[in-house]
C-alpha atoms as a PDB file:
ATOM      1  CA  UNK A   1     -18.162   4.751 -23.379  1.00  0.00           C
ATOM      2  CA  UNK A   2     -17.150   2.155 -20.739  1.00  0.00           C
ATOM      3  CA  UNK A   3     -19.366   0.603 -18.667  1.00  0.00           C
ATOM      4  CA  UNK A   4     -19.783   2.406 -15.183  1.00  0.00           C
ATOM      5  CA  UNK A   5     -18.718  -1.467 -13.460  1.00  0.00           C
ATOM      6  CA  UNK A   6     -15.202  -0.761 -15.095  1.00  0.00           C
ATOM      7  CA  UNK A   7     -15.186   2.787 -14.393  1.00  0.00           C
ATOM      8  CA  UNK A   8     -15.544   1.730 -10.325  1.00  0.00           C
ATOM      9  CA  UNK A   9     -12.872  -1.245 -10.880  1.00  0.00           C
ATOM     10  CA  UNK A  10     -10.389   1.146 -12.061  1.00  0.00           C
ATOM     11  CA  UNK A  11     -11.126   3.179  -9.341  1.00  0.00           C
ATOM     12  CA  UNK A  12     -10.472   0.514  -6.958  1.00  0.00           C
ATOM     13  CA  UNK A  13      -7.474  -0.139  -8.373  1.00  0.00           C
ATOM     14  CA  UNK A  14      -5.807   3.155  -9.139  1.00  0.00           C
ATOM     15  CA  UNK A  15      -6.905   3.881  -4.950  1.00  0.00           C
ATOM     16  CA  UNK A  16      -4.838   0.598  -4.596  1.00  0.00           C
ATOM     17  CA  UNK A  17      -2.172   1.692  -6.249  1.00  0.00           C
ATOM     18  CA  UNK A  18      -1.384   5.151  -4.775  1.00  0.00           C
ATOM     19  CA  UNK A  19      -1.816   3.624  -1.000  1.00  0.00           C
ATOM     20  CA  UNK A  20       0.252   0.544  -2.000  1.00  0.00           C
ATOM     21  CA  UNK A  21       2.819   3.128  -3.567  1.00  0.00           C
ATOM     22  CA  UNK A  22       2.554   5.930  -0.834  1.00  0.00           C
ATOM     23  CA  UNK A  23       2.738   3.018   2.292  1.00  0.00           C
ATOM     24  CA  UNK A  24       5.589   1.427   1.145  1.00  0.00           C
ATOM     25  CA  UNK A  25       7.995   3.972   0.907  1.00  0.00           C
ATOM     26  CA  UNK A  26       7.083   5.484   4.221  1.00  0.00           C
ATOM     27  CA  UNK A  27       7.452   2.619   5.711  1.00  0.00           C
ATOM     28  CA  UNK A  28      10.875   2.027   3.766  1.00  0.00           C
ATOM     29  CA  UNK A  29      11.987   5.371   4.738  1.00  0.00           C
ATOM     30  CA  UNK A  30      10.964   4.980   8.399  1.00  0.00           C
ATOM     31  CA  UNK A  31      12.669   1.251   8.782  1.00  0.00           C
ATOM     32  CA  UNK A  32      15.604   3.300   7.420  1.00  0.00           C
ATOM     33  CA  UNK A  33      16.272   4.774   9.905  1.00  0.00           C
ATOM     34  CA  UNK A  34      16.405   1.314  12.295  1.00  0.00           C
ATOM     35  CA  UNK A  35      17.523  -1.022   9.395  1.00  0.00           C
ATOM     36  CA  UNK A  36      20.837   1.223   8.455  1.00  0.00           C
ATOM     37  CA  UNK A  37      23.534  -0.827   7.122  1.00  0.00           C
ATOM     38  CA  UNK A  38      21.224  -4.273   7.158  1.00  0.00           C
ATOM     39  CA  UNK A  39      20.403  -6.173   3.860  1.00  0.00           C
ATOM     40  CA  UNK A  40      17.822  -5.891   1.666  1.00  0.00           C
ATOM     41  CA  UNK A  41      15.900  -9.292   2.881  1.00  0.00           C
ATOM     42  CA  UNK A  42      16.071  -8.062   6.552  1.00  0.00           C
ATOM     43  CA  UNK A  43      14.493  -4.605   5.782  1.00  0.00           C
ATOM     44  CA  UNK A  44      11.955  -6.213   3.520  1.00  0.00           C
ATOM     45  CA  UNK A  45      11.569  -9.063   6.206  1.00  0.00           C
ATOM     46  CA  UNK A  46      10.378  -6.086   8.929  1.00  0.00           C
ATOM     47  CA  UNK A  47       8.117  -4.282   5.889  1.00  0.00           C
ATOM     48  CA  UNK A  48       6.245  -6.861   4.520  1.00  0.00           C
ATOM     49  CA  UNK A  49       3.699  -7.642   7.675  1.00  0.00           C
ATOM     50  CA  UNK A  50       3.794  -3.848   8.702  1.00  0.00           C
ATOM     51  CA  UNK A  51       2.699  -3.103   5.003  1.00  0.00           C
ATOM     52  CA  UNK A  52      -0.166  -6.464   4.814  1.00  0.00           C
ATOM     53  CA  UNK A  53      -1.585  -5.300   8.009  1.00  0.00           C
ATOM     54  CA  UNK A  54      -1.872  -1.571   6.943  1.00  0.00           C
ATOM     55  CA  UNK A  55      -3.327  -2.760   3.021  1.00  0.00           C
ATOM     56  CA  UNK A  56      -5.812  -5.169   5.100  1.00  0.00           C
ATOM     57  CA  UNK A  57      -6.925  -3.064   7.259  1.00  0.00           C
ATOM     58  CA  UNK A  58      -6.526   0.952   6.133  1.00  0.00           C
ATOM     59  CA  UNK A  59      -6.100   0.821   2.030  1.00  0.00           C
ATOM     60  CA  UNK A  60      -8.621  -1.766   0.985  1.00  0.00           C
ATOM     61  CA  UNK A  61     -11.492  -1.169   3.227  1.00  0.00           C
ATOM     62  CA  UNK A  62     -10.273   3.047   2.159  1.00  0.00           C
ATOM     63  CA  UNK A  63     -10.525   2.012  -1.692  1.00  0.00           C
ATOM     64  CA  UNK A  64     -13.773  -0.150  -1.193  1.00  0.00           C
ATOM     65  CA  UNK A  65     -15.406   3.050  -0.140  1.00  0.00           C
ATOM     66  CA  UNK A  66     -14.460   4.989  -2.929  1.00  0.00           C
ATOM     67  CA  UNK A  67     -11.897   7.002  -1.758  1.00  0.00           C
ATOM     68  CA  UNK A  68     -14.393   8.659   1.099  1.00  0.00           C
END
């Protein structure tokens, strides 16, 4: 049986994972739309403080409840 402390941390993580997962590629597809025809760096130079900001501030504190 595994402890109930590793039960919660894969929890955490596997919450993590799906926002990190789901975030990203709405926020790909929606800088799609406004990034057509730019490189790869610009696009991911426009995603990456969109998607710290919404991991900071919606995902983790989201996970650290528990999903609730």
């Amino acid at each position: 049986m595994f402890p109930l402390a590793l039960l919660t941390h894969l929890r955490f993580l596997g919450i993590l994972m799906a926002g990190a997962y789901g975030l990203i590629n709405v926020l790909l597809e929606a800088l799609a739309l406004v990034t057509d025809g730019w490189t790869h760096w610009g696009t991911t130079l426009l995603a990456v403080p969109v998607m710290v900001l919404a991991m900071v501030h919606l995902v983790i504190p989201f996970a650290r409840r528990g999903g609730k």
